[in-house]
Protein backbone atom coordinates (compact mmCIF):
# COMPACT_ATOMS: atom_id res chain seq x y z
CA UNK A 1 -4.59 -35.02 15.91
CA UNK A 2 -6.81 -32.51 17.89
CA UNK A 3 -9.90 -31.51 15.85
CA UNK A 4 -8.68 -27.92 15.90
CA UNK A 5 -5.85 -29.11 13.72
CA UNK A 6 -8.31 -31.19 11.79
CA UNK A 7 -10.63 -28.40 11.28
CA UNK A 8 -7.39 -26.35 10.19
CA UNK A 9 -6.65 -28.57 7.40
CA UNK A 10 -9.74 -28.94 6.50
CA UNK A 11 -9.99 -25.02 6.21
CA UNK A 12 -6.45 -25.08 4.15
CA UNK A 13 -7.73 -27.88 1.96
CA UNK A 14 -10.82 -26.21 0.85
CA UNK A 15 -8.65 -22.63 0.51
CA UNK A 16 -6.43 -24.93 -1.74
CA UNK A 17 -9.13 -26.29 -3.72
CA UNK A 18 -10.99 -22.72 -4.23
CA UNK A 19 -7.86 -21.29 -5.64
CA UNK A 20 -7.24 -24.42 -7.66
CA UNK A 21 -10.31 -24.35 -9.33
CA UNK A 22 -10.84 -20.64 -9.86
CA UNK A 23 -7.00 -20.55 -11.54
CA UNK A 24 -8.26 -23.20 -14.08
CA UNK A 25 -11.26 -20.86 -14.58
CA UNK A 26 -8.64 -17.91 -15.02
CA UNK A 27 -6.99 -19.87 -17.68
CA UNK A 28 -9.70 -21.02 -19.69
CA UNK A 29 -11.66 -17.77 -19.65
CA UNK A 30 -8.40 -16.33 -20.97
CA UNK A 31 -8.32 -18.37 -23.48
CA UNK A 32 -11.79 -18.54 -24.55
CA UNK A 33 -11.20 -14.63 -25.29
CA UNK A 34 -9.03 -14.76 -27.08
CA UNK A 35 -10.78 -17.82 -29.02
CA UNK A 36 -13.44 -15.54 -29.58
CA UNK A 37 -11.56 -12.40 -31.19
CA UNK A 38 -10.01 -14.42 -33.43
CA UNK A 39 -12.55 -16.50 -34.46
CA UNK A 40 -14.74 -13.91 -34.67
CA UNK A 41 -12.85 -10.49 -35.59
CA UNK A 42 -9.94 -12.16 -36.88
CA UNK A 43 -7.45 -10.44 -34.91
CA UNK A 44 -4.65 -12.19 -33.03
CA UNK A 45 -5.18 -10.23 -29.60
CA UNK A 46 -1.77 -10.81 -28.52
CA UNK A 47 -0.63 -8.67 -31.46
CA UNK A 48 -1.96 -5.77 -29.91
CA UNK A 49 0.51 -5.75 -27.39
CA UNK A 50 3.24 -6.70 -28.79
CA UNK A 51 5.96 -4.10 -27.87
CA UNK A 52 7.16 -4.30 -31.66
CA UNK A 53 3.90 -3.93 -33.19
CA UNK A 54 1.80 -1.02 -34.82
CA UNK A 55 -0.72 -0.16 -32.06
CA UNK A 56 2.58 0.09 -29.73
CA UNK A 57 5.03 1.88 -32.30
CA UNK A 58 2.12 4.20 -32.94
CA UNK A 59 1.29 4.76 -29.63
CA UNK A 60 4.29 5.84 -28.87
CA UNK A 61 4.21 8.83 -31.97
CA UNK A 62 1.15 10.22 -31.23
CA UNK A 63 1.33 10.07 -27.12
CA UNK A 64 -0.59 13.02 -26.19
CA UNK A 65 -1.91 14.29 -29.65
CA UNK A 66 -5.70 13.92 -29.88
CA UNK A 67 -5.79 14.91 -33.46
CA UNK A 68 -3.46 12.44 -34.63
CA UNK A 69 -4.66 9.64 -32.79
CA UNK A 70 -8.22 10.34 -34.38
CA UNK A 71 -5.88 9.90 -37.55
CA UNK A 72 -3.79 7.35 -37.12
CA UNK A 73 -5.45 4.74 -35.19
CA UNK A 74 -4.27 1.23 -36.81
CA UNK A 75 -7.53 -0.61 -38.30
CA UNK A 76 -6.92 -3.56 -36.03
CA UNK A 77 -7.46 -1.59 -33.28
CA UNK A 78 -10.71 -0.06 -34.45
CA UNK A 79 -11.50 -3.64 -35.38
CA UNK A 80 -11.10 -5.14 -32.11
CA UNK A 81 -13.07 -1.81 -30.43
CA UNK A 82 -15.77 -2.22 -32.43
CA UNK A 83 -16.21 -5.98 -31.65
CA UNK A 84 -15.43 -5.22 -27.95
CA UNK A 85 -18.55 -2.98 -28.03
CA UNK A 86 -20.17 -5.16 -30.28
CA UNK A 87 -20.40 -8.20 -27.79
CA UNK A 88 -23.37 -5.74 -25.15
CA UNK A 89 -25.53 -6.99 -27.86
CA UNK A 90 -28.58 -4.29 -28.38
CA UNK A 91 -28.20 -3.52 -24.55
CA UNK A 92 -27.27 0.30 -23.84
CA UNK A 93 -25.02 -0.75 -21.52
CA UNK A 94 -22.83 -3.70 -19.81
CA UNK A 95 -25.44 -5.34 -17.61
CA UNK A 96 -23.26 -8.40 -15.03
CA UNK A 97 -26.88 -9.93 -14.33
CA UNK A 98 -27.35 -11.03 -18.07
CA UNK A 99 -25.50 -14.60 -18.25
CA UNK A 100 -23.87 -13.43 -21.35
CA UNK A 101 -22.42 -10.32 -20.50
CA UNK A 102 -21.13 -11.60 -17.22
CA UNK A 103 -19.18 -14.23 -19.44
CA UNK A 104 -17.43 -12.09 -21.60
CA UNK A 105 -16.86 -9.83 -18.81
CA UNK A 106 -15.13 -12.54 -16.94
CA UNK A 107 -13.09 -13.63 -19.92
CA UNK A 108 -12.06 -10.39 -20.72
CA UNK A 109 -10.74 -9.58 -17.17
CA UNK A 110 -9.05 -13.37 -16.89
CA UNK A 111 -7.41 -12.65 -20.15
CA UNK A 112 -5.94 -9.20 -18.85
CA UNK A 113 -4.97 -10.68 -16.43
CA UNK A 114 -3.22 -14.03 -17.09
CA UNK A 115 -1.45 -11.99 -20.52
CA UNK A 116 0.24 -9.56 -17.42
CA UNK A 117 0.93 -12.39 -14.97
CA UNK A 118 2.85 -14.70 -18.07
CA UNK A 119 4.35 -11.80 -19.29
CA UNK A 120 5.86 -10.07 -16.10
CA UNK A 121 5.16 -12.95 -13.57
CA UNK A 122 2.80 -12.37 -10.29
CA UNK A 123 0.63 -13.47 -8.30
CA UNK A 124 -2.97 -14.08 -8.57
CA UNK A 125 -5.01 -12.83 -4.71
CA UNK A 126 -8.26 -14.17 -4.75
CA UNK A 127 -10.56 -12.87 -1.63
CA UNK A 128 -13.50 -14.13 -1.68
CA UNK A 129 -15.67 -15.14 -4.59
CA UNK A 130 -16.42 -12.14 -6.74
CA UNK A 131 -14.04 -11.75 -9.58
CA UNK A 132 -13.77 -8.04 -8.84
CA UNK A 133 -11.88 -8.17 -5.37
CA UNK A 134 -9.54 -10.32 -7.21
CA UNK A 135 -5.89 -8.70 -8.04
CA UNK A 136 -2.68 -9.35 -9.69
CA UNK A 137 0.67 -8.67 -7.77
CA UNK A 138 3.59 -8.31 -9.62
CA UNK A 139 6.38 -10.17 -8.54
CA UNK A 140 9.60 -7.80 -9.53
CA UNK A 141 7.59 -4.49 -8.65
CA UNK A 142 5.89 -3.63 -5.69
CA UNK A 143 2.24 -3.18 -7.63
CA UNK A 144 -1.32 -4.87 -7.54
CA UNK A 145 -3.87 -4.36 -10.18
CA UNK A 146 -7.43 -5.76 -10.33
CA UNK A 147 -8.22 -7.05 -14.27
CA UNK A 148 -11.74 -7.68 -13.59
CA UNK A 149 -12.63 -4.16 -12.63
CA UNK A 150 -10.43 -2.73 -15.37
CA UNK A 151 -12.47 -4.70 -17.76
CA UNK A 152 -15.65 -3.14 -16.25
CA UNK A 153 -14.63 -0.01 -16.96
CA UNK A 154 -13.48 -0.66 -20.38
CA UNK A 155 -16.66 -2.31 -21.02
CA UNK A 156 -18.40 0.47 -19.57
CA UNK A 157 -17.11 3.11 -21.41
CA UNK A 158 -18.07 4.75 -24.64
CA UNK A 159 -15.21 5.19 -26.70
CA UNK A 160 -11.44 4.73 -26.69
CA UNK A 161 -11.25 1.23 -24.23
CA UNK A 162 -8.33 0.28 -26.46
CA UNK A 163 -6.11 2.78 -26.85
CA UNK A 164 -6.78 2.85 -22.86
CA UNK A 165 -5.94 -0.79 -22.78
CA UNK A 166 -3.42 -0.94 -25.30
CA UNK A 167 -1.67 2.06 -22.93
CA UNK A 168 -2.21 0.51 -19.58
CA UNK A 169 -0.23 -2.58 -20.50
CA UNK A 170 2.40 -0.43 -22.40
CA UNK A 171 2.99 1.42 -19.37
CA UNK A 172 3.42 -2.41 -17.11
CA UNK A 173 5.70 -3.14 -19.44
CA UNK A 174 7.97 0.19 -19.07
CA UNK A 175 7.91 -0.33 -15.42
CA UNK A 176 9.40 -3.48 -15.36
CA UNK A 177 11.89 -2.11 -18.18
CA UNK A 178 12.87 0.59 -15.76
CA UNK A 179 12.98 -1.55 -12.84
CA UNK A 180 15.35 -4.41 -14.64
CA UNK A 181 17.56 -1.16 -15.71
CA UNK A 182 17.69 -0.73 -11.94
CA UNK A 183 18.81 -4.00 -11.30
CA UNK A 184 21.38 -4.42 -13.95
CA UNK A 185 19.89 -6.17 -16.69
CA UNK A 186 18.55 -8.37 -14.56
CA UNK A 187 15.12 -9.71 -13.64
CA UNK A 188 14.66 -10.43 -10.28
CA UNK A 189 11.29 -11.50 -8.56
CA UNK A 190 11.22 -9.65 -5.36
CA UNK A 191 7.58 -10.00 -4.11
CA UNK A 192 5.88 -13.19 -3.50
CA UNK A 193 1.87 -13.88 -2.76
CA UNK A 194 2.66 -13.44 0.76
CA UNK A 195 4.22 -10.40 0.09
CA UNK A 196 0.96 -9.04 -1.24
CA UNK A 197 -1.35 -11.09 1.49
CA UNK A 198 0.68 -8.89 4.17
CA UNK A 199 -0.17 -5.55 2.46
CA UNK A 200 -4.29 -6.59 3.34
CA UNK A 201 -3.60 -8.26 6.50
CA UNK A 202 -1.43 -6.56 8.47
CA UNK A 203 -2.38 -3.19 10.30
CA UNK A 204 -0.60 0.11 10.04
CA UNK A 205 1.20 2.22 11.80
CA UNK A 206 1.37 6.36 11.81
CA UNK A 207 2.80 9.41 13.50
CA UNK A 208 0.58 12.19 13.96
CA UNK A 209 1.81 15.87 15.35
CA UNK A 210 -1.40 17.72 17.11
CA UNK A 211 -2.14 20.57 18.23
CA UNK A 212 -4.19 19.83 21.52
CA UNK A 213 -4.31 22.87 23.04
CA UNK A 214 -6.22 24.41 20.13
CA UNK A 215 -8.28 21.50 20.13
CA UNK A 216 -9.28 21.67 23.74
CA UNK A 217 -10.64 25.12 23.27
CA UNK A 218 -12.45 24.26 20.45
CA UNK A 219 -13.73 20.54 22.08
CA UNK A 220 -14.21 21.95 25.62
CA UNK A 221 -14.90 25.86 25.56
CA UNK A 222 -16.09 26.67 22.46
CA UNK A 223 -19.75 26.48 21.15
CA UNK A 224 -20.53 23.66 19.22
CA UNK A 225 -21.63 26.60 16.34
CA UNK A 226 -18.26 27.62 16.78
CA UNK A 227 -16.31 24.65 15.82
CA UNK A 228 -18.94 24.26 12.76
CA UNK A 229 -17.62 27.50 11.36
CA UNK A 230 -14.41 26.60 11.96
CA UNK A 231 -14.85 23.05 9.93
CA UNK A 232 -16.56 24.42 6.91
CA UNK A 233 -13.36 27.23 7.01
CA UNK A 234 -11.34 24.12 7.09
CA UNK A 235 -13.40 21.95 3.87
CA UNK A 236 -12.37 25.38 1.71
CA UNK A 237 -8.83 24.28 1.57
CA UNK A 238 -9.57 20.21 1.97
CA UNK A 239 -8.98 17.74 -0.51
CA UNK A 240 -11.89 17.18 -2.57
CA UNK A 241 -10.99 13.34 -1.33
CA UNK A 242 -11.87 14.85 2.27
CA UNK A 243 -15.19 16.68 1.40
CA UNK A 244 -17.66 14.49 2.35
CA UNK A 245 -15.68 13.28 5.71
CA UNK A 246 -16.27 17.17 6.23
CA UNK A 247 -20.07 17.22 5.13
CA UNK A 248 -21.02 14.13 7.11
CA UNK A 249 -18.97 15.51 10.38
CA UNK A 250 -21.38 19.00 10.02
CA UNK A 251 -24.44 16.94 9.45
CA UNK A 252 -23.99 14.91 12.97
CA UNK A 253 -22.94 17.99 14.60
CA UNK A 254 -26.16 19.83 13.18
CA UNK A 255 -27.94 17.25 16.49
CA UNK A 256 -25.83 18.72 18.95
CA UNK A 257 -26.55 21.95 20.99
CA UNK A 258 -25.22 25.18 19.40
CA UNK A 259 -24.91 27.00 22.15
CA UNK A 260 -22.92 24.28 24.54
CA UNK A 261 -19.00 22.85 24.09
CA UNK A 262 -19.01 19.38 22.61
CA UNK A 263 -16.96 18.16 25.15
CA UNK A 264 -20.04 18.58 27.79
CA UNK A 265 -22.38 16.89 25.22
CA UNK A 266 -20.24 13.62 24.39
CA UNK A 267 -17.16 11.51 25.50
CA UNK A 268 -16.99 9.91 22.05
CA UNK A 269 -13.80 9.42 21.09
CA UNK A 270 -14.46 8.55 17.04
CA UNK A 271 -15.96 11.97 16.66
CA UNK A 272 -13.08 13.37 19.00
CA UNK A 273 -10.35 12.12 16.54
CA UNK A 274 -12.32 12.87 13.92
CA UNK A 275 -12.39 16.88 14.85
CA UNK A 276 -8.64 16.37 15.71
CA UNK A 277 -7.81 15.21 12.60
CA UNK A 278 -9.67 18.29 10.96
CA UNK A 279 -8.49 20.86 13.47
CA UNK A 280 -5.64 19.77 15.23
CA UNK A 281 -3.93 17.94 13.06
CA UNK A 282 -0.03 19.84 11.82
CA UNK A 283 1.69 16.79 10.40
CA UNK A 284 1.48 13.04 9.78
CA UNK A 285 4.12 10.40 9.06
CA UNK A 286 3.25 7.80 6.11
CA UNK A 287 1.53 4.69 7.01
CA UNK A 288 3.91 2.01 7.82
CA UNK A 289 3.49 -1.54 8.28
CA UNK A 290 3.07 -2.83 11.95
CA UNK A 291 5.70 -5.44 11.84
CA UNK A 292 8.21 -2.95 9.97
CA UNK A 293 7.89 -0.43 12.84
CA UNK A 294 8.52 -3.11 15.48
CA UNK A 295 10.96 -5.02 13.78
CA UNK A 296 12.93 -2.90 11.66
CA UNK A 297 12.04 0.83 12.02
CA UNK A 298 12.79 1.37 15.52
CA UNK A 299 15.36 -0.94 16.23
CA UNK A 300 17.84 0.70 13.39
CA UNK A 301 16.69 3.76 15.73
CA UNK A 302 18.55 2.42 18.20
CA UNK A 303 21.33 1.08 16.36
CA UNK A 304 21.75 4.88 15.35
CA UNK A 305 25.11 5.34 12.76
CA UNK A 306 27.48 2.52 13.77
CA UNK A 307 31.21 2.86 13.73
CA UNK A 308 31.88 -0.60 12.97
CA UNK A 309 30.57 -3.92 12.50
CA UNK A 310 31.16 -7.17 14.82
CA UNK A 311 32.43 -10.44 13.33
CA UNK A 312 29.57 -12.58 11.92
CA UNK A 313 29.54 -16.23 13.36
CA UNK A 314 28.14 -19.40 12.21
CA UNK A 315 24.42 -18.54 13.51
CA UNK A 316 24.55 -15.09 10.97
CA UNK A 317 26.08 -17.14 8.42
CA UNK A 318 23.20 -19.96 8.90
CA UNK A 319 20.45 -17.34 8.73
CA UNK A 320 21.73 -16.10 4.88
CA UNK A 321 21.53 -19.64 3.68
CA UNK A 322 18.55 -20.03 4.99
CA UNK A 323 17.53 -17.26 2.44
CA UNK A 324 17.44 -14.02 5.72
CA UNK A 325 17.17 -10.52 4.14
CA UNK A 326 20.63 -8.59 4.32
CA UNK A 327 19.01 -5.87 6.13
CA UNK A 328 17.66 -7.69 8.83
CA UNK A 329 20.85 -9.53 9.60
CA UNK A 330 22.11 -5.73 9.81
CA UNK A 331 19.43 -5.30 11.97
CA UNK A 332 20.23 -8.30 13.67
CA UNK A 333 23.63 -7.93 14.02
CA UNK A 334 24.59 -4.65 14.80
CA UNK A 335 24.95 -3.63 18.46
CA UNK A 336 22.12 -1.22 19.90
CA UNK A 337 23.91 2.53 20.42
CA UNK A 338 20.71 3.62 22.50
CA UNK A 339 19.02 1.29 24.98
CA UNK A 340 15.75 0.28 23.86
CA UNK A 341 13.17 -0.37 26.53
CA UNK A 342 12.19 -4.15 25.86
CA UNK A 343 9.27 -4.48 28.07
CA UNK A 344 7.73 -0.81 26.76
CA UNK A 345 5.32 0.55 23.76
CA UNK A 346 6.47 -0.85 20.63
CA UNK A 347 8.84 -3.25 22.36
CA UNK A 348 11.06 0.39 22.70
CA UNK A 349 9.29 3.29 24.46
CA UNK A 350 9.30 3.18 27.90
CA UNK A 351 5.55 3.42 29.48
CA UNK A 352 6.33 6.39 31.95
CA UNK A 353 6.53 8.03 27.84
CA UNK A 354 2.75 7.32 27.56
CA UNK A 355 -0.25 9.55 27.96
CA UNK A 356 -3.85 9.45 26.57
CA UNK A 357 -5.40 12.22 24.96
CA UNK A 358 -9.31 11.51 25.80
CA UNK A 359 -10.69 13.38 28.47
CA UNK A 360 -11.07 9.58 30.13
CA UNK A 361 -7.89 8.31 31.57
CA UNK A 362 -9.25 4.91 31.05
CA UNK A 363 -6.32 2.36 29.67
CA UNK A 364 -5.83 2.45 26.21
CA UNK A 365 -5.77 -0.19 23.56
CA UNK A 366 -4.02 1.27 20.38
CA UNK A 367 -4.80 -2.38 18.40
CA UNK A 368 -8.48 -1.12 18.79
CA UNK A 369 -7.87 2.13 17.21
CA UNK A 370 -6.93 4.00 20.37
CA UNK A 371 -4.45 7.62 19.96
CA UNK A 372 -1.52 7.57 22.49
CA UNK A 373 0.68 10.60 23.35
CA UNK A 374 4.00 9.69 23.13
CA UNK A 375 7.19 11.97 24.62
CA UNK A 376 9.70 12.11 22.47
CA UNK A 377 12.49 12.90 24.25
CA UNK A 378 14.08 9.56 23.97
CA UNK A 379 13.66 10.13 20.01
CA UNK A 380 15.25 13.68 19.74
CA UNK A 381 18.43 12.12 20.75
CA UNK A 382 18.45 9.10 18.69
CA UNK A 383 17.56 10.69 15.72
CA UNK A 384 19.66 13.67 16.40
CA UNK A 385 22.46 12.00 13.71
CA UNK A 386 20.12 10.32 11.34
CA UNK A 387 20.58 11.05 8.01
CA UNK A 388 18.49 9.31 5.35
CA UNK A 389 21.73 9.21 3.20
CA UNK A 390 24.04 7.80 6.02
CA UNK A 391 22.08 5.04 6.90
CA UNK A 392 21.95 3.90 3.47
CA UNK A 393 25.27 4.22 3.09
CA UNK A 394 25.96 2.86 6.21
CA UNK A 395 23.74 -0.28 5.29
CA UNK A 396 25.72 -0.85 1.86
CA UNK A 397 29.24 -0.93 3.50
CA UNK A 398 27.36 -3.51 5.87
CA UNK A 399 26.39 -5.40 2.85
CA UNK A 400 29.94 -4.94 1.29
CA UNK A 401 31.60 -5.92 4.64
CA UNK A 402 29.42 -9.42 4.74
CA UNK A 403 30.19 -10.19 0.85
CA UNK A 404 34.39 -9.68 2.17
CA UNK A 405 33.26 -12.47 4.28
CA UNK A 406 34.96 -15.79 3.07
CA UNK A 407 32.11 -18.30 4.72
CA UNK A 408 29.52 -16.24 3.98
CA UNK A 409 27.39 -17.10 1.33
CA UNK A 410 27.15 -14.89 -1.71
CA UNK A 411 24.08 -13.10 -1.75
CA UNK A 412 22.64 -10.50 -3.77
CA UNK A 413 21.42 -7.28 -2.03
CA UNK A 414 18.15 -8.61 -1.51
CA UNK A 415 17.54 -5.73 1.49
CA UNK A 416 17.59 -2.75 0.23
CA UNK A 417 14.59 -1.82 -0.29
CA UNK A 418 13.82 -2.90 2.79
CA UNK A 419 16.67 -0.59 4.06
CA UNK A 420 14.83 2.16 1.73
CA UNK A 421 11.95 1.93 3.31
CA UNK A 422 12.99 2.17 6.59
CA UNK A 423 15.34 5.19 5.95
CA UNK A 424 11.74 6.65 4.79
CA UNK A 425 9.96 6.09 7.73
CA UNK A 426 12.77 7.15 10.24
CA UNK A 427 13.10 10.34 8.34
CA UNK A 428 9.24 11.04 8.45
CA UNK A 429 9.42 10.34 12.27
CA UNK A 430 12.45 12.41 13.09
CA UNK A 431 10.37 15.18 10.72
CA UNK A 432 7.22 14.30 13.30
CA UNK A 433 9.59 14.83 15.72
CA UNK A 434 10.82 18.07 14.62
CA UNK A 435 7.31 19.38 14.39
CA UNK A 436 6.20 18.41 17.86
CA UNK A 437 8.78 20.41 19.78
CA UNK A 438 7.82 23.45 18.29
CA UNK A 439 4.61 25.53 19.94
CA UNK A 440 3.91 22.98 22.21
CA UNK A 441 2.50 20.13 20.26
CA UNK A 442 1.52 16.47 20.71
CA UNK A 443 3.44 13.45 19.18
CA UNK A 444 0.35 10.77 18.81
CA UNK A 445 1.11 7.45 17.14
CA UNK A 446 -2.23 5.49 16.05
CA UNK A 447 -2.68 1.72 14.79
CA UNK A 448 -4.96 1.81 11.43
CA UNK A 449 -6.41 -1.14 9.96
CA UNK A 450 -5.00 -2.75 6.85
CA UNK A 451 -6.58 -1.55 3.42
CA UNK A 452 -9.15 -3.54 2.08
């Protein structure tokens, strides 16, 4: 064995141990909460939350009124509220540095946390070691939460943590109601760990539609005072979200000459994009996974509406047993109707296609960050008959056709939300698309980085 793979295992083996150990420290802390309310307050925490239960029952009457919550609050709940608070001791506030508040912080997070995880199943991502980067993903919806900073915030606050708490899981709970309604009464765990390990790991894709031509009179004619009157114009109608991106973009340019274009003062391309995002900027696409663009999005491009299926052989029939999604054997299956260009952008865009948009024509690197102009005129005619409906539909007679199959194995629609999701992103490409033939616009695809 090479001492890279030694190192490896070594690596794995202390992952494996970390998560070991802090899953122990989950359970106990869990339990030593609620240990402590009982033993303590008397109350049964579990109660709380039961679905059946006052808090819940009442809850669910007075949704909304402010008056009659004042009124009706059930005593265990101002019980447990008042001991909540009680445990800061004669400190104004929650303090993590003082041994004892960290503790019951801790338990209280682990407790929220292990309740949701045995009550809807998930998963438990642990990055790193402090307790608030650590979340819960659900395993039959598509949702992470982070107990430990909840708890924070309930600790934190001044008044109503319960009823906040009590709510929160209330609402869990009606979500995976709504989504075993979906599923016909059944409850299926669709996400694992690595499902959830992707979402932080793997980079992003988006469409972008500029308008360059505006932006090279504002980057390379205009006075630098110029485009600052034209970003502050712009921050009246911003998000509040996009405010200080705004503030901090006027504060740099404040360094720069007024009276000269900021194209002849810099070649920086972050504060390039950044004006083109504020100014040039007409539409975007969602943020898509990498690997779903590559592997799924664009080749169903391709595929476009079929007309029929071909005959599945042993190799397709293989792949299901060994547990392959239905929608990418559709994807795998289904002839191309457009040629994709194998050796291009994306595995499908063919590199005479490309341009860059800095004023450098050096080569570009798009898993760095870098903007690329692509032509869409390949895409106009592919997505020409794409229908968000018809592909869906088109995918379920697929599935339909493959459960007629006698040696297939039977499988539940495990793709379609897959198929979903890629229906989403082809129609916000096609509406990119759209946008970019009008007045002379870009089409830019960029590569973000995966969210923290």
């Amino acid at each position: 064995m090479s001492d890279s793979d030694q190192d490896r295992k070594k690596q794995e083996r202390a992952a494996r141990e970390r998560f070991e150990r802090a899953m122990v420290e989950l359970r106990e802390g869990s339990y030593r909460f609620a240990s402590k309310a009982r033993g303590q307050a008397g109350l049964i925490v579990e109660e709380l939350i039961d679905p059946d239960g006052e808090a819940i029952l009442n809850l669910a009457d007075i949704e909304g009124d402010a008056g009659a919550l004042a009124l009706s609050v059930p005593l265990d709940m101002i019980t447990f509220e008042t001991w909540l608070y009680g445990q800061i001791g004669d400190q104004e506030a929650l303090d993590l540095e003082i041994q004892a508040h960290y503790d019951f912080w801790f338990n209280f997070g682990a407790w929220i946390g292990e309740t949701l995880r045995r009550r809807h199943g998930g998963h438990w991502l642990l990055t790193g070691d402090d307790p608030k980067r650590w979340r819960l993903g659900f395993s039959k919806i598509l949702l992470e939460i982070s107990p430990f900073s909840f708890a924070e915030q309930l600790l934190r606050a001044q008044s109503d943590s319960v009823h906040r708490l009590v709510s929160e899981i209330e609402r869990l709970r009606q979500a995976h109601l709504d989504q075993r309604e979906r599923d016909g009464d059944q409850d299926i765990d669709r996400f694992s760990a690595q499902t959830y390990i992707r979402m932080h790991t793997m980079p992003l894709g988006q469409w972008m539609v500029m308008d360059f031509k505006h932006l090279a009179r504002m980057w390379n004619q205009a006075a630098t005072r110029d485009v600052v009157k034209e970003l502050k114009k712009q921050a009246k109608r911003a998000p509040a979200g996009n405010l200080h991106i705004i503030e901090h973009l006027v504060q740099a340019l404040d360094k720069a000459d007024p009276e000269k274009p900021l194209g002849q003062q810099t070649g920086d391309r972050a504060l390039f994009e950044t004006v083109a995002q504020i100014l040039a900027l007409r539409r975007a696409s969602a943020p898509v996974a990498m690997d779903i663009i590559e592997k799924y999005v664009l080749p169903t491009m391709h595929i476009g509406i079929p007309d029929k299926f071909p005959d599945l052989d042993d190799d397709d029939r293989a792949s299901l047993r060994k547990g392959m999604e239905l929608f990418e054997l559709f994807v795998e299956v289904v002839p191309h109707k457009h040629q994709a260009d194998d050796e291009g952008f994306l595995g499908s865009i063919p590199n005479e296609d490309l341009a860059s948009p800095y004023r450098e024509r050096t080569q570009l690197d798009v898993s760095k960050g870098d903007w690329v102009i692509v032509n869409p005129r390949n895409f106009k005619q592919m997505l020409l008959e794409f229908d968000t409906k018809r592909m869906l539909d088109k995918y379920d007679e697929f599935v339909a056709y493959v459960r007629a199959d006698p040696k297939a194995p039977r499988r539940r629609d495990d793709g379609r939300m897959l198929a979903e999701t890629v229906a989403r992103s082809m129609a916000d490409l096609k509406a990119c698309v759209v946008a970019s033939s009008k007045d002379d616009l870009a089409l830019v695809f960029r590569m973000l980085p995966p969210p923290p």
